[in-house]
C-alpha atoms as a PDB file:
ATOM      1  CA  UNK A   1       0.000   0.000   0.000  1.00  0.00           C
ATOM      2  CA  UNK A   2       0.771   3.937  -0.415  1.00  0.00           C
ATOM      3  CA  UNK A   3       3.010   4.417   2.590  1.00  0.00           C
ATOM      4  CA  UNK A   4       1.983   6.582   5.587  1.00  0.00           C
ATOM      5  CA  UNK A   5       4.377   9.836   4.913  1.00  0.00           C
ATOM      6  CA  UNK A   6       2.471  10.040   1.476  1.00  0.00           C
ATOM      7  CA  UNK A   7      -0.885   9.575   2.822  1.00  0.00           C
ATOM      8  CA  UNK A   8      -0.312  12.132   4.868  1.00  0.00           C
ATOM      9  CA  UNK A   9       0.612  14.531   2.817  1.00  0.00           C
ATOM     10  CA  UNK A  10      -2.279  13.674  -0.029  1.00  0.00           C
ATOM     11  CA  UNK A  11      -4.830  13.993   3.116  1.00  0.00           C
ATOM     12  CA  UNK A  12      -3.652  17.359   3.572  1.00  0.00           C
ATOM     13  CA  UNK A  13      -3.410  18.436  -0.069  1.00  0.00           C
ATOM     14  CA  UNK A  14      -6.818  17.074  -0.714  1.00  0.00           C
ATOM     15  CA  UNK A  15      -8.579  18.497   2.116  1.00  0.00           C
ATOM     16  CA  UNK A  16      -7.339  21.914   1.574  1.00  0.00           C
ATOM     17  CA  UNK A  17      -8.096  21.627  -2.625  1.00  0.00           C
ATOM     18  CA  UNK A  18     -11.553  19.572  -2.636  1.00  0.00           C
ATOM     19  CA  UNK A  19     -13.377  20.285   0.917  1.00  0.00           C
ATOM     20  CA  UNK A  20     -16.583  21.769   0.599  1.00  0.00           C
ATOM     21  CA  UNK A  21     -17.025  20.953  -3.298  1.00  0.00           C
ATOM     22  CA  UNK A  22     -19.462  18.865  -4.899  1.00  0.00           C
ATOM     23  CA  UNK A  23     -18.617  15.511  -5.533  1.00  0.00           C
ATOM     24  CA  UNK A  24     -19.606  15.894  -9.717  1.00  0.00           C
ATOM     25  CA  UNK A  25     -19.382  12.431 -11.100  1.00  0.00           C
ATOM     26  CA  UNK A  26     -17.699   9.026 -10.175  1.00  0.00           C
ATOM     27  CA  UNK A  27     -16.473   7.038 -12.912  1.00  0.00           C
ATOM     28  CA  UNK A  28     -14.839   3.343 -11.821  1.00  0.00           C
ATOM     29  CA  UNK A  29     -13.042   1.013 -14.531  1.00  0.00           C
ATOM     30  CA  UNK A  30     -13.486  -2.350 -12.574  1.00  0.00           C
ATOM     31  CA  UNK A  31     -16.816  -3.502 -10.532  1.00  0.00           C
ATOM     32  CA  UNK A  32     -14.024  -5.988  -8.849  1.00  0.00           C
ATOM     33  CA  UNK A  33     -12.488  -2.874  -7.400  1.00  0.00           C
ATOM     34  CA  UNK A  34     -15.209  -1.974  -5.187  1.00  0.00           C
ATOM     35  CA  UNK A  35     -17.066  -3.318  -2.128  1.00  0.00           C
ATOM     36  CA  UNK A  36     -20.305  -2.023  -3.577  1.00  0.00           C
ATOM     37  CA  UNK A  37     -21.976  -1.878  -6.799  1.00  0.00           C
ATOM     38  CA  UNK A  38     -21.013   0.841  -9.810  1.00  0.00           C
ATOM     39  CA  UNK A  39     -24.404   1.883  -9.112  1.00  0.00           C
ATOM     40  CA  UNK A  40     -24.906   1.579  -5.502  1.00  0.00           C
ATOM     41  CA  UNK A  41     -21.538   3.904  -5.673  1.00  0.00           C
ATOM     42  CA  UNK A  42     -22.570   6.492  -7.727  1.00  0.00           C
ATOM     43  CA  UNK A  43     -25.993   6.564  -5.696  1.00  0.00           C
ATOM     44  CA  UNK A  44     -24.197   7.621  -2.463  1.00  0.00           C
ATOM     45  CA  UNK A  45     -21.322   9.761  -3.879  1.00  0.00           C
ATOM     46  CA  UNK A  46     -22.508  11.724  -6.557  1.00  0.00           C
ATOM     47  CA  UNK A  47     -24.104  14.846  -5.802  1.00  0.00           C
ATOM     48  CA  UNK A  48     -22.127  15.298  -2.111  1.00  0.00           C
ATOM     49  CA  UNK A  49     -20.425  17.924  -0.662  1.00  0.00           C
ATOM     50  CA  UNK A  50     -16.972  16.559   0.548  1.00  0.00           C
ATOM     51  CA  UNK A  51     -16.656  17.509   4.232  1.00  0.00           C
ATOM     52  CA  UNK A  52     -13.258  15.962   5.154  1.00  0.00           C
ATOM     53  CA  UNK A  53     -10.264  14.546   3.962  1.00  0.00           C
ATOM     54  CA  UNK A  54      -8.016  12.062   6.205  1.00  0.00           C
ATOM     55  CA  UNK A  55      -5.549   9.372   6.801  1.00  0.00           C
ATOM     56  CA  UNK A  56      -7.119   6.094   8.559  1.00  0.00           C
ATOM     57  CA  UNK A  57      -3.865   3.191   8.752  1.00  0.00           C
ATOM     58  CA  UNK A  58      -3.007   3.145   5.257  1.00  0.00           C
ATOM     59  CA  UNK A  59      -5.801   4.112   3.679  1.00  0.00           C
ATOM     60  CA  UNK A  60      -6.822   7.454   2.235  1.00  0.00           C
ATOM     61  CA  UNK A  61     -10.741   8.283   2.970  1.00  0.00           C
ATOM     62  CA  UNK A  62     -13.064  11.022   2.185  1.00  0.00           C
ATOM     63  CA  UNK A  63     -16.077  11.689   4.019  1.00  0.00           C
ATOM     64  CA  UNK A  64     -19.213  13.543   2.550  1.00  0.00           C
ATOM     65  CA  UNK A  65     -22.116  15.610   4.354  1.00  0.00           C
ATOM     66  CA  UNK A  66     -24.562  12.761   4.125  1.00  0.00           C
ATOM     67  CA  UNK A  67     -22.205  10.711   6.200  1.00  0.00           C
ATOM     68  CA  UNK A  68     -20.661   8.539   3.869  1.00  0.00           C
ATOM     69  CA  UNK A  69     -17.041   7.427   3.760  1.00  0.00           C
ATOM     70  CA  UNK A  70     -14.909   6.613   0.665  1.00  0.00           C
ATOM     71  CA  UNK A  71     -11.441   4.688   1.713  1.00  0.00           C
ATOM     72  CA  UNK A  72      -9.030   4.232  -0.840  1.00  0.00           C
ATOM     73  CA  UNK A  73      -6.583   1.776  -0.604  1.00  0.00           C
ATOM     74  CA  UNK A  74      -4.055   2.762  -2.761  1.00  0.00           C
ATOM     75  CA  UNK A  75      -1.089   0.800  -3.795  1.00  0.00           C
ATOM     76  CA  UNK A  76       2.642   2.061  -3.532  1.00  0.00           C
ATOM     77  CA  UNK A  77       2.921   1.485  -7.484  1.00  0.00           C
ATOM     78  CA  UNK A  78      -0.128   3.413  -8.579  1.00  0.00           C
ATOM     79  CA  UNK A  79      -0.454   7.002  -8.929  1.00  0.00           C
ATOM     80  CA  UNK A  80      -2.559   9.545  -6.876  1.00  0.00           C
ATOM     81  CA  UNK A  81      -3.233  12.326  -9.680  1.00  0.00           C
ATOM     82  CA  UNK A  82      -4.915  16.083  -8.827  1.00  0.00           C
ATOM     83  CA  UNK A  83      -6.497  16.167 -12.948  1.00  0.00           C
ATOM     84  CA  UNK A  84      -7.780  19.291 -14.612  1.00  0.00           C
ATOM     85  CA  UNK A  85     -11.029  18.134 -17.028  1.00  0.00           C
ATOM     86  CA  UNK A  86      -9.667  18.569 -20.134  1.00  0.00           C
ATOM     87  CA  UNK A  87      -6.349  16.509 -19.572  1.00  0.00           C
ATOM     88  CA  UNK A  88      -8.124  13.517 -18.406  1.00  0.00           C
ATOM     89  CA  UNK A  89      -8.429  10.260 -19.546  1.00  0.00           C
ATOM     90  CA  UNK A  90     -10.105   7.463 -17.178  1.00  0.00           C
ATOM     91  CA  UNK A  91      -8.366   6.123 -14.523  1.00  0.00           C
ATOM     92  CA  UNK A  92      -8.957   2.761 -12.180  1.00  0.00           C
ATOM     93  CA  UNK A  93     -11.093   5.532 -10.492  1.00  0.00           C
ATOM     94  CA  UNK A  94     -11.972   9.077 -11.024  1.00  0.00           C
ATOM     95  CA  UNK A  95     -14.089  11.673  -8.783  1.00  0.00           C
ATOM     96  CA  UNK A  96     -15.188  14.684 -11.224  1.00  0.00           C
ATOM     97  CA  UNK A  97     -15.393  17.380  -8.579  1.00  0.00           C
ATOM     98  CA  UNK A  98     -17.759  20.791  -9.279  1.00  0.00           C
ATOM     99  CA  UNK A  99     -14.576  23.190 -10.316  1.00  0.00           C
ATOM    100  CA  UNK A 100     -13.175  21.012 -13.045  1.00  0.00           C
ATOM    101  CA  UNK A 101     -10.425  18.968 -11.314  1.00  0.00           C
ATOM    102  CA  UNK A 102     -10.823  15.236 -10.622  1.00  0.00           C
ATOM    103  CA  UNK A 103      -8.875  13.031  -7.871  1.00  0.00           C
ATOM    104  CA  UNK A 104      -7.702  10.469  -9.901  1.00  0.00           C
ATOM    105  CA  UNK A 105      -6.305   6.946  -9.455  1.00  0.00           C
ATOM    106  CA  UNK A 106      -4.134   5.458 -12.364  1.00  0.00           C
ATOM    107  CA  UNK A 107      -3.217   1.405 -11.369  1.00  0.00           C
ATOM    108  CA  UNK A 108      -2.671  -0.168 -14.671  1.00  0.00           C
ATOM    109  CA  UNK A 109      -2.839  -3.525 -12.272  1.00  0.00           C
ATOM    110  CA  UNK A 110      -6.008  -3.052 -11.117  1.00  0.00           C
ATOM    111  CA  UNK A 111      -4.667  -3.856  -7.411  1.00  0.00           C
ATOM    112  CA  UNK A 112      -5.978  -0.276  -5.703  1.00  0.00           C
ATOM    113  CA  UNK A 113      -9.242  -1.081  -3.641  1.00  0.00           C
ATOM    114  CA  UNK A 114     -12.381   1.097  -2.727  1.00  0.00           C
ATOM    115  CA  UNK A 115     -14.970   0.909   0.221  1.00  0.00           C
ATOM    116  CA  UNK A 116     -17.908   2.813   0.616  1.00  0.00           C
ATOM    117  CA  UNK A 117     -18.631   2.820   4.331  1.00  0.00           C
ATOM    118  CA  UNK A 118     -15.805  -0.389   5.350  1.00  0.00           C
ATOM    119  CA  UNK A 119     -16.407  -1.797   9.005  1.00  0.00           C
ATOM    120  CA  UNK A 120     -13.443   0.601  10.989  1.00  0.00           C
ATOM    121  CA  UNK A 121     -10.844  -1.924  11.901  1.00  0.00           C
ATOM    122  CA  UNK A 122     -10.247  -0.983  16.095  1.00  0.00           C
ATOM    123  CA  UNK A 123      -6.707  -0.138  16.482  1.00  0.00           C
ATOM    124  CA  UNK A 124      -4.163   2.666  18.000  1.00  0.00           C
ATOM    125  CA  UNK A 125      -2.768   4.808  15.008  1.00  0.00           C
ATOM    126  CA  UNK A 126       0.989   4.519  15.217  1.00  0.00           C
ATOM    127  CA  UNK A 127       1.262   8.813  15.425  1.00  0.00           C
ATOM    128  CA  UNK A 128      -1.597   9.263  17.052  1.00  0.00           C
ATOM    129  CA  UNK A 129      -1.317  10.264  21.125  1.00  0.00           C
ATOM    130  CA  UNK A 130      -2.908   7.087  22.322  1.00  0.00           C
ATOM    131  CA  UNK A 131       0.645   5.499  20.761  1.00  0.00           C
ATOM    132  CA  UNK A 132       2.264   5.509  23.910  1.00  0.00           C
ATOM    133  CA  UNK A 133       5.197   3.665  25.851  1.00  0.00           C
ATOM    134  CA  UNK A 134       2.939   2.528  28.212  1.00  0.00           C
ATOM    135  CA  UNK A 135       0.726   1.270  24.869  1.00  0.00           C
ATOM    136  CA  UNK A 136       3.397  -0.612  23.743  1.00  0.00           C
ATOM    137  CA  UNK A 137       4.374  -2.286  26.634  1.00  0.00           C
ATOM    138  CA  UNK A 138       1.212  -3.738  27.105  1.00  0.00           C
ATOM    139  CA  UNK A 139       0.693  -4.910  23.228  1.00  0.00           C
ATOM    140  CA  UNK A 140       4.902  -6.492  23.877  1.00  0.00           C
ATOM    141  CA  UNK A 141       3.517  -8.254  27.025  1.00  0.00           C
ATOM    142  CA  UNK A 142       4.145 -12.180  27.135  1.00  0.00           C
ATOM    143  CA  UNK A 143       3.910 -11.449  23.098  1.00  0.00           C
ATOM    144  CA  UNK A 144       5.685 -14.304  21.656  1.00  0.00           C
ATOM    145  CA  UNK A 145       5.259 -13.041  18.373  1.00  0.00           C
ATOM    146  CA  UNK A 146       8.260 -10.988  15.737  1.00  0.00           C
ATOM    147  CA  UNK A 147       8.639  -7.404  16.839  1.00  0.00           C
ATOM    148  CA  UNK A 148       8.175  -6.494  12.820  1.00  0.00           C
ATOM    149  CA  UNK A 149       4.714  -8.809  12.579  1.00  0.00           C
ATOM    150  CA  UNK A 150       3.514  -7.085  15.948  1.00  0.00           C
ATOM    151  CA  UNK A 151       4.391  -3.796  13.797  1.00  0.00           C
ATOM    152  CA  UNK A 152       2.558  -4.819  10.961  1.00  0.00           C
ATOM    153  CA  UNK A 153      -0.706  -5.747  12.391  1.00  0.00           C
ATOM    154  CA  UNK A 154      -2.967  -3.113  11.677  1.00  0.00           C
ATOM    155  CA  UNK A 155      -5.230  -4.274  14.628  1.00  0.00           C
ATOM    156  CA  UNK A 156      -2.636  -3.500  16.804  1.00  0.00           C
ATOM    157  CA  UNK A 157      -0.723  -0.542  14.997  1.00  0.00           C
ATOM    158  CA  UNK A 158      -2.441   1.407  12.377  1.00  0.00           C
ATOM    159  CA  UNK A 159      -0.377   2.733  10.054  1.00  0.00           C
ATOM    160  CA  UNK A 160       2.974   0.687   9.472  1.00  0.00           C
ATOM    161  CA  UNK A 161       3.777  -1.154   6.356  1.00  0.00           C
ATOM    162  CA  UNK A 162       6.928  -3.189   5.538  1.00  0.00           C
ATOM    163  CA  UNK A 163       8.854  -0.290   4.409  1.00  0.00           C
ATOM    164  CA  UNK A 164       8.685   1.901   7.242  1.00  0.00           C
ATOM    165  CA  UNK A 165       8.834  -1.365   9.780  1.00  0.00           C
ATOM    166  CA  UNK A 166      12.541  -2.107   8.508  1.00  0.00           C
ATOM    167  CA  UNK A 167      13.325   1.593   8.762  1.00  0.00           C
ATOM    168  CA  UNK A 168      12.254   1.992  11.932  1.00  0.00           C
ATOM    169  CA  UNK A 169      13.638  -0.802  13.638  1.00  0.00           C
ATOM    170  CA  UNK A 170      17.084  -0.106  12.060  1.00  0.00           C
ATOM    171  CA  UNK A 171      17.140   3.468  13.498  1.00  0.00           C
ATOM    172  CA  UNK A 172      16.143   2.057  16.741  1.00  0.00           C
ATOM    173  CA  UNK A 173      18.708  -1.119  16.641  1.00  0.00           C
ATOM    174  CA  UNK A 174      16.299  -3.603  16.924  1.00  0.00           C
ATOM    175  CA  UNK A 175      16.507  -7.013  14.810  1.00  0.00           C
ATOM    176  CA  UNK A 176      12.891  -7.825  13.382  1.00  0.00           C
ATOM    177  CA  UNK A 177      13.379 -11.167  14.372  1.00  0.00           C
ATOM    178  CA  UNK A 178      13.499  -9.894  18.294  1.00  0.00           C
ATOM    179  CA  UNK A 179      10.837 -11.448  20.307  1.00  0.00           C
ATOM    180  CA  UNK A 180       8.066  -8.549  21.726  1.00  0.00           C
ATOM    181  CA  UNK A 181       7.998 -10.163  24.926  1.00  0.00           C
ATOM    182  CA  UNK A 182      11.494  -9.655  25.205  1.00  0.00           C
ATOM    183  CA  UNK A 183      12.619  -6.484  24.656  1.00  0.00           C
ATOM    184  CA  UNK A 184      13.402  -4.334  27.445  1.00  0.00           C
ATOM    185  CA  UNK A 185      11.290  -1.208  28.304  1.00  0.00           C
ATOM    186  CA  UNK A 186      14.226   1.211  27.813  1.00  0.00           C
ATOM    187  CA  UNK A 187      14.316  -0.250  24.535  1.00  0.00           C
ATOM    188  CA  UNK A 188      11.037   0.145  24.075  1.00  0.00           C
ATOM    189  CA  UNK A 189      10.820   3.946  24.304  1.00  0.00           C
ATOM    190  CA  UNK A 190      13.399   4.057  22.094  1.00  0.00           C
ATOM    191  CA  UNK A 191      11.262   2.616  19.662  1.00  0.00           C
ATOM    192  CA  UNK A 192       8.493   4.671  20.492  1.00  0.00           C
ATOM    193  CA  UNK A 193      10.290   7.789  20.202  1.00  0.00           C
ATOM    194  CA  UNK A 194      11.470   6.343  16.531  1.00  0.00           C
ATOM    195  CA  UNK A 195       8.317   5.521  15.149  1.00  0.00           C
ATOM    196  CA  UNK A 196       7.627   9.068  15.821  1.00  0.00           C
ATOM    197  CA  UNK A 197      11.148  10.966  14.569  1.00  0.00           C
ATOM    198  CA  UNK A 198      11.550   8.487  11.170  1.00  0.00           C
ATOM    199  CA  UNK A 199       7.254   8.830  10.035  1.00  0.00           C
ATOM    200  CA  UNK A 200       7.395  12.928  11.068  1.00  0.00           C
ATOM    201  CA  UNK A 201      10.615  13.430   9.465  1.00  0.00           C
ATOM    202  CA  UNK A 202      10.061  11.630   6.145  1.00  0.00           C
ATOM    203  CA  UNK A 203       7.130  13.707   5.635  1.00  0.00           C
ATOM    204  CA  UNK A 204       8.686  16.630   6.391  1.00  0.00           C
ATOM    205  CA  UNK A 205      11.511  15.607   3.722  1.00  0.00           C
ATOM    206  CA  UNK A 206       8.942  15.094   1.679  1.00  0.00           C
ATOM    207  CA  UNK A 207       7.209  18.202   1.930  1.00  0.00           C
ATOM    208  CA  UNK A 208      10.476  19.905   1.073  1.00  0.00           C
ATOM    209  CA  UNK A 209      10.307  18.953  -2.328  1.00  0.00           C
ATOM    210  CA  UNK A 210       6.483  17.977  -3.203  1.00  0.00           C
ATOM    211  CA  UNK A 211       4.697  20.811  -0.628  1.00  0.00           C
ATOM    212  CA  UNK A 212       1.566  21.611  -2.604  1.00  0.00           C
ATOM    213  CA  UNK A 213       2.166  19.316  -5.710  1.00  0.00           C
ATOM    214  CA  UNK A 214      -0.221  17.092  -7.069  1.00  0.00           C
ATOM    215  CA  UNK A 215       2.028  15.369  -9.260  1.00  0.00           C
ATOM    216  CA  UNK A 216       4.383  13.560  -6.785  1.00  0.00           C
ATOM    217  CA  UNK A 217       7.691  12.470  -7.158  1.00  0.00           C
ATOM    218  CA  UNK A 218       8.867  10.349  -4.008  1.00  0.00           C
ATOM    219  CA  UNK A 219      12.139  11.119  -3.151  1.00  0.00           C
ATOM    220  CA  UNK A 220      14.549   8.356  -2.208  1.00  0.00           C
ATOM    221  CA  UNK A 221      13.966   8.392   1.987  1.00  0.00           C
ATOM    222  CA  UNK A 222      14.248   4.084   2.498  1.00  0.00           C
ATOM    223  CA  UNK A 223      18.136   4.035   4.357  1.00  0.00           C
ATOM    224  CA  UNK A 224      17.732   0.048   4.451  1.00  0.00           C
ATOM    225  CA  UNK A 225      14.205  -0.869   2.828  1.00  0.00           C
ATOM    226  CA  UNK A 226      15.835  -0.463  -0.692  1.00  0.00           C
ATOM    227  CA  UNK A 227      16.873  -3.265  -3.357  1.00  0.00           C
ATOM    228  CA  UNK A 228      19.410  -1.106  -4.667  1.00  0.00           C
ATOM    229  CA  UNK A 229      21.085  -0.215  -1.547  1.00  0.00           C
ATOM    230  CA  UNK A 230      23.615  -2.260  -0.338  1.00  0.00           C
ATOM    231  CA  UNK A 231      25.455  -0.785   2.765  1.00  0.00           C
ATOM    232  CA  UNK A 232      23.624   1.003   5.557  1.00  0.00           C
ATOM    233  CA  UNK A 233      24.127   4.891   6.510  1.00  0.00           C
ATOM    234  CA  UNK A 234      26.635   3.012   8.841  1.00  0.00           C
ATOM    235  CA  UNK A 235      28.818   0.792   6.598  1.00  0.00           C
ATOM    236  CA  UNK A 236      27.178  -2.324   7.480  1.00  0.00           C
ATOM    237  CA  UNK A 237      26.034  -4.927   4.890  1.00  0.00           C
ATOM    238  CA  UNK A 238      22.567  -4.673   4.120  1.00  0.00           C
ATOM    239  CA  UNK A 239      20.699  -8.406   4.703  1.00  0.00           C
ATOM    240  CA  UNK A 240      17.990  -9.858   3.060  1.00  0.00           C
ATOM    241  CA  UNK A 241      15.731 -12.620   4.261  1.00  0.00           C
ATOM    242  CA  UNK A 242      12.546 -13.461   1.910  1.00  0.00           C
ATOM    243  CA  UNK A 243       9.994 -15.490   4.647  1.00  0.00           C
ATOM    244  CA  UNK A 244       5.989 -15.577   3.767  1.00  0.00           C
ATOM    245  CA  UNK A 245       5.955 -13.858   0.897  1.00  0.00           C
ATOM    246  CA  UNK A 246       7.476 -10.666   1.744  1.00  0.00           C
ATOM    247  CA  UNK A 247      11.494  -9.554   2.035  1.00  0.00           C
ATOM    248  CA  UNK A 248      12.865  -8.241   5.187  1.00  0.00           C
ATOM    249  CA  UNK A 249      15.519  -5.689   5.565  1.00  0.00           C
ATOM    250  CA  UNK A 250      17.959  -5.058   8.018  1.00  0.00           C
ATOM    251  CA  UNK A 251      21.593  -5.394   9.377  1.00  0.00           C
ATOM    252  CA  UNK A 252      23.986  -7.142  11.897  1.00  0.00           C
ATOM    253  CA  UNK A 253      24.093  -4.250  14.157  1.00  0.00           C
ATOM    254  CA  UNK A 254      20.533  -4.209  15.477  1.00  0.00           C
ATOM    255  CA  UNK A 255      20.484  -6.528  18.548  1.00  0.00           C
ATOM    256  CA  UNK A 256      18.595  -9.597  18.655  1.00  0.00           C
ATOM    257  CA  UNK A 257      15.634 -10.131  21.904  1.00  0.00           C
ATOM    258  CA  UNK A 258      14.824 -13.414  22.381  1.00  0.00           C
END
């Protein structure tokens, strides 16, 4: 999925350039794309005034006065487009707002999902203020599980994908492999206080060279999440370990719990 720094930064641009306007037209290439019907879709979007625009996990969703929410899951290869009317041509999905300009999402895989109203998955945003030390300590109690699967689960952590997992726990010198249960609390607020410094800091990297664009160009942030890279910031070897169906990076010097 889209990572967290962008769908931040898309909530905000988006709020600021669509809220209050009328939600023209929705046009959707692929009926498998959607929880709902084309129909059922149009029927509850089209016509609404766009109240809000926000980040939930990873997922981008727009809410409209009559209540209803639109959540975009939105994968890290598609594109996120701001479209002026006359320069479009359809998209996976497109929202033809009063004004002219259309939110547009090009996925030439078809892999970018839409809900209309999902069922909100219960979980503690990984930025949010309820992400605390003492929050963490409880979710790392007796957990017998991978710190980097107890970072993934979005019922537990909303927010974190692979990416930013491996980043993280590099800056804060924790192997993935480290058992929850077994890391120490000082350890623990360090990795609380690097969630917070490596998501906060990408976007404000970010920012620096996208602020108000709606074409983005993602700079290149990932210090150890990166094919291409081989060495870390530090010198150290870059490791690879493929294990159910996804690659995990990191290095020798992050310490292994167990």
């Amino acid at each position: 999925m889209l990572e967290l720094p962008y769908l931040e930064i898309f909530a905000e641009n988006f709020d600021k350039k669509f809220r209050n306007k009328i939600l023209q037209k929705v046009e959707i290439s692929s009926k498998k794309s959607i929880n709902v019907s084309i129909a059922g879709l149009k029927e509850s979007l089209e016509g609404q005034e766009l109240k809000i625009v926000f980040r939930r996990g990873l997922t981008l969703c727009l809410q409209f006065k009559n209540h209803t929410v639109l959540e975009m899951h939105v994968t890290s290869r598609a594109e996120l487009l701001v479209l002026e009317g006359e320069e479009a041509s359809p998209g996976l999905l497109d929202l033809h707002f009063s004004g002219g300009q259309i939110i547009s999402v090009r996925d030439p895989l078809k892999r970018s999902t839409f809900f209309l109203n999902p069922v909100q998955i219960s979980s503690t945003d990984v930025l949010s203020k309820e992400m605390t030390v003492e929050y963490l300590k409880d979710v790392f109690l007796n957990n017998t599980r991978q710190i980097r699967d107890v970072l993934l689960d979005q019922n537990v952590i909303g927010g974190l994908d692979e990416a930013y997992a491996d980043e993280i726990l590099w800056y804060a010198e924790i192997s993935p492999f480290s058992i929850a249960g077994s890391i120490p609390l000082e350890e623990v607020k360090v990795l609380r206080r690097t969630m917070k410094y490596v998501l906060l800091d990408a976007i404000k990297q970010i920012k620096k060279v996208n602020f108000g664009a709606v074409h983005f160009v993602k700079p290149d942030l990932l210090m150890i999440h990166h094919a291409e890279k081989k060495k870390s910031p530090t010198g150290q070897n870059i490791r690879v370990k493929a294990a159910a169906g996804t690659r995990i990076y990191y290095t020798d010097e992050q310490k292994l719990y167990v």
